[in-house]
PDB file of N, CA and C in Angstrom:
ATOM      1  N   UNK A   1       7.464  -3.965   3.921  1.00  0.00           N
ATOM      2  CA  UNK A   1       6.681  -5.165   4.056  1.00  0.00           C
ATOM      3  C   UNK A   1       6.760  -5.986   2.766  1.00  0.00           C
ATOM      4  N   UNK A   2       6.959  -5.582   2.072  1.00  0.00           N
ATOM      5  CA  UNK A   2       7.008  -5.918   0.166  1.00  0.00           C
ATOM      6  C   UNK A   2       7.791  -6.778   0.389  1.00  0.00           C
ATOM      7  N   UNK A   3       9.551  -6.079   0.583  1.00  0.00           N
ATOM      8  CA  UNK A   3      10.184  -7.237   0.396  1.00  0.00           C
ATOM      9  C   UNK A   3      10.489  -7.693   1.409  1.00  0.00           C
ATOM     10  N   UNK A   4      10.406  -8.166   2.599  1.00  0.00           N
ATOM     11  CA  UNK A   4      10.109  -8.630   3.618  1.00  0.00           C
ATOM     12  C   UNK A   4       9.559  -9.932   3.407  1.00  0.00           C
ATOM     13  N   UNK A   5       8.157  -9.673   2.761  1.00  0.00           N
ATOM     14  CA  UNK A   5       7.271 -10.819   2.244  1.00  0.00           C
ATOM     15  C   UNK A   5       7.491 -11.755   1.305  1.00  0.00           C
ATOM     16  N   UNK A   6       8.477 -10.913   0.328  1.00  0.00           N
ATOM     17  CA  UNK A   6       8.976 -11.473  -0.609  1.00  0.00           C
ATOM     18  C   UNK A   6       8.050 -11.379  -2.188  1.00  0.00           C
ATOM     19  N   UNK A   7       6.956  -9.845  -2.047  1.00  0.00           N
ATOM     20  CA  UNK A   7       5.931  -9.776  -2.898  1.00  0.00           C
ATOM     21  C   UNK A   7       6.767  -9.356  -3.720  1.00  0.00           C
ATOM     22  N   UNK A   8       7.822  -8.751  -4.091  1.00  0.00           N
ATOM     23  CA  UNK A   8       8.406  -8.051  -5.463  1.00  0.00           C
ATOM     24  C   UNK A   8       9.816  -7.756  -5.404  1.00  0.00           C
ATOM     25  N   UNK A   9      10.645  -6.721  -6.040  1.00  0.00           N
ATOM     26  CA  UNK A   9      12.062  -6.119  -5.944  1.00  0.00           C
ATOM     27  C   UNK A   9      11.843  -5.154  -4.883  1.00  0.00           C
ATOM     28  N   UNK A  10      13.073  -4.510  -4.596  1.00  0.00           N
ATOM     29  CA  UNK A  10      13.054  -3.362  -3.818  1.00  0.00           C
ATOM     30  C   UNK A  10      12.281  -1.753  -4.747  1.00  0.00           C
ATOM     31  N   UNK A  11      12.824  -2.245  -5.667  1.00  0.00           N
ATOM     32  CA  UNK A  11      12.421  -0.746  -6.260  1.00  0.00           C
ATOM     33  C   UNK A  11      10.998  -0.627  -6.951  1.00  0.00           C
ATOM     34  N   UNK A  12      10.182  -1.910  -6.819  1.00  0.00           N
ATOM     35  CA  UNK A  12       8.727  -1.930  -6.614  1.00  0.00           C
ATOM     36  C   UNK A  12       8.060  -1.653  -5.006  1.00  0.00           C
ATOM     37  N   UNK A  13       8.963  -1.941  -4.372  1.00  0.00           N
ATOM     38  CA  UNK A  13       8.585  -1.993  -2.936  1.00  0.00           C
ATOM     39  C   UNK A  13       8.620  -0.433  -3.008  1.00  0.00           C
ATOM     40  N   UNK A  14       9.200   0.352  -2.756  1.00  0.00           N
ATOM     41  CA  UNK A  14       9.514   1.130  -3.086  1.00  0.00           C
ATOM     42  C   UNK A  14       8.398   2.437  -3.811  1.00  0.00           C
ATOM     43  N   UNK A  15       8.567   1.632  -4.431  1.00  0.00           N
ATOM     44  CA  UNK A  15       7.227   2.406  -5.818  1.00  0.00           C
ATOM     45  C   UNK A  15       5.528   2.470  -4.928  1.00  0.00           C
ATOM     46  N   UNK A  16       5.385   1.084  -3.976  1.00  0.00           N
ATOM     47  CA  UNK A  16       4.189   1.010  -3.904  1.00  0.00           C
ATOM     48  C   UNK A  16       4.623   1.672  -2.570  1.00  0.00           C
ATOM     49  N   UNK A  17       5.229   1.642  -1.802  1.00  0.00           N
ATOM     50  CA  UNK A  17       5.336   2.815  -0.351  1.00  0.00           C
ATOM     51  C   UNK A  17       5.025   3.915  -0.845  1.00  0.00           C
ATOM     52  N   UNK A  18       5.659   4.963  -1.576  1.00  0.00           N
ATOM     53  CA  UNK A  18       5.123   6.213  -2.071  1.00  0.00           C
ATOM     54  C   UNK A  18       3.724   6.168  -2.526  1.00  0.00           C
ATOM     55  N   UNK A  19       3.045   5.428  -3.069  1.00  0.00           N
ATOM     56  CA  UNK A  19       1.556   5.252  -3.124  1.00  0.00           C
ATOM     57  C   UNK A  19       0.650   5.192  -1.638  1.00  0.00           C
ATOM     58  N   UNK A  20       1.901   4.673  -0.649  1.00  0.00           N
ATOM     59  CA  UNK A  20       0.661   4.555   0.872  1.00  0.00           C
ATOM     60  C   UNK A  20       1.125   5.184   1.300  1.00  0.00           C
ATOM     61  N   UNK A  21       2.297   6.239   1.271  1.00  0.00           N
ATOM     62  CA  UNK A  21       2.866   7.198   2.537  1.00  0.00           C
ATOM     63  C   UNK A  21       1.969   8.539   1.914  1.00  0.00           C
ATOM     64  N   UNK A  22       0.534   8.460   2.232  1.00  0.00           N
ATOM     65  CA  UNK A  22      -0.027   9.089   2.237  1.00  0.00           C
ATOM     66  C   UNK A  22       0.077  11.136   1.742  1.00  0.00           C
ATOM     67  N   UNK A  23       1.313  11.252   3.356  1.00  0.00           N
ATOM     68  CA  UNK A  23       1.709  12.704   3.563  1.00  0.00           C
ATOM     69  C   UNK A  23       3.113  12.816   3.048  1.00  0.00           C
ATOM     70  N   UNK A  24       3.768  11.932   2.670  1.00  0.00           N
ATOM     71  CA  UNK A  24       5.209  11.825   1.868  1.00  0.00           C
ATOM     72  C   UNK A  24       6.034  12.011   3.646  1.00  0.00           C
ATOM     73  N   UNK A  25       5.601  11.902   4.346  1.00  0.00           N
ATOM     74  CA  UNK A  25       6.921  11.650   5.502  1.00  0.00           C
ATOM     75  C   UNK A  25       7.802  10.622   5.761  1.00  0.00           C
ATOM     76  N   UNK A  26       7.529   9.865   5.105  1.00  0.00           N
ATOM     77  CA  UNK A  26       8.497   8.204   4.909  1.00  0.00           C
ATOM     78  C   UNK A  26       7.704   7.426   6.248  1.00  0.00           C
ATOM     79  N   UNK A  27       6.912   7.315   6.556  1.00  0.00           N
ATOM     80  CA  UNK A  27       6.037   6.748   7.452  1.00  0.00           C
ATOM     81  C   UNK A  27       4.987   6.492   6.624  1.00  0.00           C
ATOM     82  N   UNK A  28       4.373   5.443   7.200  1.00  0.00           N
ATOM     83  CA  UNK A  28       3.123   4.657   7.392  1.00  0.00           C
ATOM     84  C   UNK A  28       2.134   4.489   8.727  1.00  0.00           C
ATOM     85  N   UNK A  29       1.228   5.720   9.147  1.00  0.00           N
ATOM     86  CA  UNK A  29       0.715   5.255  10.786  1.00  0.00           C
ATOM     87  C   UNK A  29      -0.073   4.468  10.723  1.00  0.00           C
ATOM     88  N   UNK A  30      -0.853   4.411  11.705  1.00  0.00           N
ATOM     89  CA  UNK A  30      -1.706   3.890  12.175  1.00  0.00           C
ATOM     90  C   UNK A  30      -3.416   4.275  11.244  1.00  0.00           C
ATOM     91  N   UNK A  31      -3.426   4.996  11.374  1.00  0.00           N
ATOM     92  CA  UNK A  31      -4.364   5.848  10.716  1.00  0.00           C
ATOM     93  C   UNK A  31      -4.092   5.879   9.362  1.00  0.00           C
ATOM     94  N   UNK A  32      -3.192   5.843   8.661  1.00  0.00           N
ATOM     95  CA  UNK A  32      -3.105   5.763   7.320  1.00  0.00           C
ATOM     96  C   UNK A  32      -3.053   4.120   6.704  1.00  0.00           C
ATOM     97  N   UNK A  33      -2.981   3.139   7.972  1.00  0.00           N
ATOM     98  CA  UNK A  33      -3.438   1.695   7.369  1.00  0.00           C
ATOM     99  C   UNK A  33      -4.649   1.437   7.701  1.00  0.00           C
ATOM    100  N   UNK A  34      -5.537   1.995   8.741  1.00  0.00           N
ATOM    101  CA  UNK A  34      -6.618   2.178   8.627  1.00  0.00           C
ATOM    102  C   UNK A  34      -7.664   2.488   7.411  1.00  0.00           C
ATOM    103  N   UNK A  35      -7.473   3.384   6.864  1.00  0.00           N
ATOM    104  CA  UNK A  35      -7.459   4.136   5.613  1.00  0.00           C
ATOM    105  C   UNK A  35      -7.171   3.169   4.198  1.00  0.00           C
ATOM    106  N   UNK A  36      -5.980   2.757   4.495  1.00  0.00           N
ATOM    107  CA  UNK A  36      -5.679   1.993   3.493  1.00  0.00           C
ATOM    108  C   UNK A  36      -6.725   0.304   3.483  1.00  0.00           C
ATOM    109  N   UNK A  37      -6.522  -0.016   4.548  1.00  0.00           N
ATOM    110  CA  UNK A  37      -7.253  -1.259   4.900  1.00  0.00           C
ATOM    111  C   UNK A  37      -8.979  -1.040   4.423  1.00  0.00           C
ATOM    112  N   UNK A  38      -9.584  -0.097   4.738  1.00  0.00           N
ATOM    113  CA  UNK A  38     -11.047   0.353   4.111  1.00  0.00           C
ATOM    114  C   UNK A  38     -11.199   0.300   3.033  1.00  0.00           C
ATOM    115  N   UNK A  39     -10.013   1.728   2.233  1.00  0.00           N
ATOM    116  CA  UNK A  39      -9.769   1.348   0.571  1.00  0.00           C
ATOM    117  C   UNK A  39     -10.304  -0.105   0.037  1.00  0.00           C
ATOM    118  N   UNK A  40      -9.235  -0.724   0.817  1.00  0.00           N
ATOM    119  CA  UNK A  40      -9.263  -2.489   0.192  1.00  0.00           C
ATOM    120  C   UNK A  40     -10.840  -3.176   0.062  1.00  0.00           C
ATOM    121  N   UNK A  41     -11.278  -2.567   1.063  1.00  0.00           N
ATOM    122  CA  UNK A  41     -12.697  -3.709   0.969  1.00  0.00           C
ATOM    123  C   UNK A  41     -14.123  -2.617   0.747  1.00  0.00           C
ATOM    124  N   UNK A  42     -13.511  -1.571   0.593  1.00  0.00           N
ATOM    125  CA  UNK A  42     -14.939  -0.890   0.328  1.00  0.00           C
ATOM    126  C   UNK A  42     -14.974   0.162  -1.047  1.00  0.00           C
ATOM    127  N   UNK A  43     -13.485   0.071  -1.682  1.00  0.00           N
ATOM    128  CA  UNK A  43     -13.552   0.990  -2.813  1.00  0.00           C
ATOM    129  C   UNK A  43     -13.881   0.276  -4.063  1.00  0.00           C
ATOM    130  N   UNK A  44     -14.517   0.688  -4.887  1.00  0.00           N
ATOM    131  CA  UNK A  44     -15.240  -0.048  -6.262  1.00  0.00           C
ATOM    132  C   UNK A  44     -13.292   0.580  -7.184  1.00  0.00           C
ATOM    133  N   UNK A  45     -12.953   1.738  -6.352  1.00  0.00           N
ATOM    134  CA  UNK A  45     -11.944   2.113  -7.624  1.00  0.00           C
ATOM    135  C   UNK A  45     -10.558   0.844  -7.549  1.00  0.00           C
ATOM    136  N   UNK A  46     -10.307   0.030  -8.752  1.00  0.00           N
ATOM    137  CA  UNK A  46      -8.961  -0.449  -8.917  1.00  0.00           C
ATOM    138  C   UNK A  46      -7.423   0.372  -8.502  1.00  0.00           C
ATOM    139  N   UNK A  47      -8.240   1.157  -8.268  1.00  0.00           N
ATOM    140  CA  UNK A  47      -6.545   1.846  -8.560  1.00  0.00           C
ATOM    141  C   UNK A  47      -6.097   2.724  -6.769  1.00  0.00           C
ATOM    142  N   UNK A  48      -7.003   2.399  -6.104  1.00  0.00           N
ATOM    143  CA  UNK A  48      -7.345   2.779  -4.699  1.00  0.00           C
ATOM    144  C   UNK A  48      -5.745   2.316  -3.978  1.00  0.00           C
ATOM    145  N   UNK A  49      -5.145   3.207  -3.522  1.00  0.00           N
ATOM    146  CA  UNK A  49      -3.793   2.886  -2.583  1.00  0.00           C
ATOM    147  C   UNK A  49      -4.159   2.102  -1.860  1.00  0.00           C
ATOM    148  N   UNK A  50      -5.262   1.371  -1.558  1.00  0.00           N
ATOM    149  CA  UNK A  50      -5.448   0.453  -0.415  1.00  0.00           C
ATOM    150  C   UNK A  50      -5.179  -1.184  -1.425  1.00  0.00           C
ATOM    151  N   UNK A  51      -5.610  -1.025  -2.441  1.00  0.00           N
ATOM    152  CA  UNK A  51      -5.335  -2.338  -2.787  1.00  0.00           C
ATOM    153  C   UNK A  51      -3.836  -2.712  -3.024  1.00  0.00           C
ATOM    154  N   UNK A  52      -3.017  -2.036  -3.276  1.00  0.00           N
ATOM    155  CA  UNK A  52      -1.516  -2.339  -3.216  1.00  0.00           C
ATOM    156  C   UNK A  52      -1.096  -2.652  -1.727  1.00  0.00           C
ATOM    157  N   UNK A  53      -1.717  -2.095  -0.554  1.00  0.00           N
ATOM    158  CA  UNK A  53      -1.388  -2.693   0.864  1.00  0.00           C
ATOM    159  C   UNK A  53      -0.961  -4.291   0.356  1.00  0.00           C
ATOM    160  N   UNK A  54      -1.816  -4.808   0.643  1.00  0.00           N
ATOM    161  CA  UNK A  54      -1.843  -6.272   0.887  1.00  0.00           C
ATOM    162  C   UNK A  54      -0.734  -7.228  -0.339  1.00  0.00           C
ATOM    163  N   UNK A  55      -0.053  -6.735  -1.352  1.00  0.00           N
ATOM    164  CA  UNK A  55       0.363  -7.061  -2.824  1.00  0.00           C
ATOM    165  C   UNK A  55      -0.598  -7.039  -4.003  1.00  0.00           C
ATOM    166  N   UNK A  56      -0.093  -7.807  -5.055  1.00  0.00           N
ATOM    167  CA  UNK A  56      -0.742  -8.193  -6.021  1.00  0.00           C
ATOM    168  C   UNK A  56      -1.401  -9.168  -5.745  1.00  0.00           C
ATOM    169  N   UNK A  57      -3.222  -8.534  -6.081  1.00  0.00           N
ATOM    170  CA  UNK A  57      -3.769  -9.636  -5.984  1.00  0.00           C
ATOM    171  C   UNK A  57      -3.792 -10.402  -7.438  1.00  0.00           C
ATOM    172  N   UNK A  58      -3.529  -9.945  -8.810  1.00  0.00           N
ATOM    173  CA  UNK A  58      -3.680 -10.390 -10.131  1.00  0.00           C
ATOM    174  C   UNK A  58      -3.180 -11.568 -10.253  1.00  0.00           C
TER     175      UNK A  58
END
């Protein structure tokens, strides 16, 4: 989705998939953007795998 979007290089894209593939299976489900999507709006922590979903917000 990274570079798709055009948020970064491949090998950031890259970098931030291994941060959301949760179980390391090279997938992303359903349930783990769920997860990730919550992160985003309900974790006080910066560093929460959910806030890299969406890009850089900085």
């Amino acid at each position: 989705m990274y570079k798709i979007y055009g948020f970064g290089n491949e090998s950031l894209a890259a970098e931030i998939f291994a941060k959301l593939d949760f179980d390391g299976d090279g997938k992303i489900r359903k349930n783990d953007v769920m997860n990730l999507v919550a992160d985003f709006y309900l974790s006080d922590n910066p560093e929460a795998p959910g806030n890299y979903f969406f890009g850089n917000y900085k």
